[in-house]
Protein backbone atom coordinates (compact mmCIF):
# COMPACT_ATOMS: atom_id res chain seq x y z
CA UNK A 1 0.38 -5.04 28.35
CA UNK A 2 -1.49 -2.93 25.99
CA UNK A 3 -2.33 -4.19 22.79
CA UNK A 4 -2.24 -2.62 19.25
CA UNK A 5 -5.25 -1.36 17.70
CA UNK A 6 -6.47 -3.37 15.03
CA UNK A 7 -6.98 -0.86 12.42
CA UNK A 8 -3.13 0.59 12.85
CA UNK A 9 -1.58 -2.91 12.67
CA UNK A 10 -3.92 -3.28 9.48
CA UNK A 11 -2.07 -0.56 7.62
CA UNK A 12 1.24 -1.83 9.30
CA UNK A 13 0.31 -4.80 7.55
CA UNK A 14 -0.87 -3.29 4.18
CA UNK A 15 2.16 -0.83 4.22
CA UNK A 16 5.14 -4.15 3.93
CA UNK A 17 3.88 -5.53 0.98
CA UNK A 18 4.12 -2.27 -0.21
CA UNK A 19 7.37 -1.73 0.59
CA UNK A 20 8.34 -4.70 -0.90
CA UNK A 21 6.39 -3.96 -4.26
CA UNK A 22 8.21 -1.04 -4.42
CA UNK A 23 11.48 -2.11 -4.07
CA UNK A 24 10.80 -5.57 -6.00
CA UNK A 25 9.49 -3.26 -8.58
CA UNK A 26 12.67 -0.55 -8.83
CA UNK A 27 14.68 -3.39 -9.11
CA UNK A 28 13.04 -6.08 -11.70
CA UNK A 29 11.17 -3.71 -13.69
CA UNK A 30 11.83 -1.52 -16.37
CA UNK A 31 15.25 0.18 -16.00
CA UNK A 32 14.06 3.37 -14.70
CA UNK A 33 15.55 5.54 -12.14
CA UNK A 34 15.46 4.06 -8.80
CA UNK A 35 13.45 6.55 -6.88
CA UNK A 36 10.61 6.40 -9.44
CA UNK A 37 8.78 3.41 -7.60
CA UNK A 38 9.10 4.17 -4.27
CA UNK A 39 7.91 8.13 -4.84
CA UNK A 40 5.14 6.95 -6.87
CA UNK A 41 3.49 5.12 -3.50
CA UNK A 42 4.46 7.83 -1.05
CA UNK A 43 2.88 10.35 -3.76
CA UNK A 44 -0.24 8.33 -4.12
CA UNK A 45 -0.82 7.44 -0.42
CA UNK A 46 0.26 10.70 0.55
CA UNK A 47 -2.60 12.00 -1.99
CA UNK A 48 -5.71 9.49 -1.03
CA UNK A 49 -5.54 10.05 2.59
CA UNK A 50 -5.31 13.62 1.71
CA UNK A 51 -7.79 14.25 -0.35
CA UNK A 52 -10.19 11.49 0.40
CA UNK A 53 -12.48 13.42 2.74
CA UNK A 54 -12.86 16.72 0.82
CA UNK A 55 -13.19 14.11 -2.80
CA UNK A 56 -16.78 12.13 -0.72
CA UNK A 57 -18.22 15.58 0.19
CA UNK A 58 -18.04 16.73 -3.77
CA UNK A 59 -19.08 13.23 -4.81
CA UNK A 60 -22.16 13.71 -2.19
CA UNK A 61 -20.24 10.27 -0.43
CA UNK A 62 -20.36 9.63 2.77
CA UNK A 63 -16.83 10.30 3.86
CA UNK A 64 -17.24 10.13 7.88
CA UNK A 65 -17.56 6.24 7.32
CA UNK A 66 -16.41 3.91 10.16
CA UNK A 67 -12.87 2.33 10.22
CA UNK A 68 -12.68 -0.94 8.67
CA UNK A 69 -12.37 -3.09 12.07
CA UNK A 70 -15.26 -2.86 14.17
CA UNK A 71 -14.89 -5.20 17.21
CA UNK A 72 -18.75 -5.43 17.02
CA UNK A 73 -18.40 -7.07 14.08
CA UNK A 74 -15.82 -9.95 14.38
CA UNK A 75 -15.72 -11.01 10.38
CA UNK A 76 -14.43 -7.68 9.42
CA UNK A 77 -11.33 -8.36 10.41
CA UNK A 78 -11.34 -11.10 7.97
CA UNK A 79 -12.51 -8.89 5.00
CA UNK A 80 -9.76 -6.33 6.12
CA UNK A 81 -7.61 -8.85 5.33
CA UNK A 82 -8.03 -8.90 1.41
CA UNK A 83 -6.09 -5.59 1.93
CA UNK A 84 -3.16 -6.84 2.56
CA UNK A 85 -3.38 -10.30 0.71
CA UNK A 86 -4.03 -8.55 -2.40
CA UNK A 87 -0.42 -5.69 -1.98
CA UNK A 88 1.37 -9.12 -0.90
CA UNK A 89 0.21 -10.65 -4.49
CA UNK A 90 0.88 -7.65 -6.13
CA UNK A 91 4.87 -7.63 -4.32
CA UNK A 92 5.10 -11.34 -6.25
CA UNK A 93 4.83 -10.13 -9.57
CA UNK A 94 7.93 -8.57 -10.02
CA UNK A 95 9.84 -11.58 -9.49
CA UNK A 96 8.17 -13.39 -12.41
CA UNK A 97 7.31 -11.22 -14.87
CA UNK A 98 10.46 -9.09 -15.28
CA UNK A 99 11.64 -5.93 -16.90
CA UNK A 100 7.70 -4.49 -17.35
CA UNK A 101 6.48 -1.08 -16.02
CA UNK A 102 4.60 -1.65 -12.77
CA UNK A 103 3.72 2.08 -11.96
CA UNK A 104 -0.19 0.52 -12.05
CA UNK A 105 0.33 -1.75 -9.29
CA UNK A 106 2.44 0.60 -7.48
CA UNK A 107 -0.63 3.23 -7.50
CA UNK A 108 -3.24 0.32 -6.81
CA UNK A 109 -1.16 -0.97 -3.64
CA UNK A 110 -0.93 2.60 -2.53
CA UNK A 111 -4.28 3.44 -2.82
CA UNK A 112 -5.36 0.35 -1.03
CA UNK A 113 -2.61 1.44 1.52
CA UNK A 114 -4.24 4.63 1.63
CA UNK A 115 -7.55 3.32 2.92
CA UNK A 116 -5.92 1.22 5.66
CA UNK A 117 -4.03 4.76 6.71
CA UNK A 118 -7.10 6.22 6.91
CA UNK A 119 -9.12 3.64 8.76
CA UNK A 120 -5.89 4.04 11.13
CA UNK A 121 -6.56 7.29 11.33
CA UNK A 122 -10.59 7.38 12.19
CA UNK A 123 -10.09 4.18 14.82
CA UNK A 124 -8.99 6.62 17.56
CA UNK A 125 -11.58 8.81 17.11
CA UNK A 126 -14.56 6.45 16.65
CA UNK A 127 -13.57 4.92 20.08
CA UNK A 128 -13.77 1.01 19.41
């Protein structure tokens, strides 16, 4: 049996409570057209993992950085956890504070969903 890589089930993680802030947003926020939320996290993810890399080269970063999961390291799958943890919070608020703009959250869950995508993406490569 083969088992997922840690970094990919990190975003898979990551990218739920997303999809639950999105739609807990369209639906107890503001009234707003529906598609608002949910285009505002595929814009922003879509956007980070795009532009990351070329972003760290003109910042003089260090963009070729390793995933977030290193199997060397055995606690950083526990700090890779905040990740999600902190989207899942974010999903919450909707239900309590209602009929508020949260196009803020929405970008900071992306974003956050963006690094996990790109971790995702560098695991492969880095061979752990």
């Amino acid at each position: 049996m083969n088992r997922l890589e840690p970094n990919l089930l990190l975003a898979i993680s990551t990218g739920l409570p997303l999809l639950l802030l999105t739609l807990t947003s369209a639906v107890y926020g503001e009234p707003a057209p529906m598609w608002r939320y949910p285009f505002l996290a595929g814009l922003y993810t879509a956007m980070f993992v795009v532009l990351h890399r070329p972003l760290s080269k003109l910042m003089r970063m260090d963009p070729d950085r390793p995933p977030m999961i290193d199997m060397r390291a055995p606690t950083s799958a526990l700090w890779a956890a905040i990740f999600p943890a902190v989207v899942t919070v974010l999903a919450v608020v909707p239900f309590f504070l209602r009929g508020w703009d949260y196009g803020l959250l929405v970008v900071i869950a992306s974003v956050l969903f963006g690094y996990t995508v790109r971790s995702a993406m560098k695991a492969p490569k880095a061979g752990l």
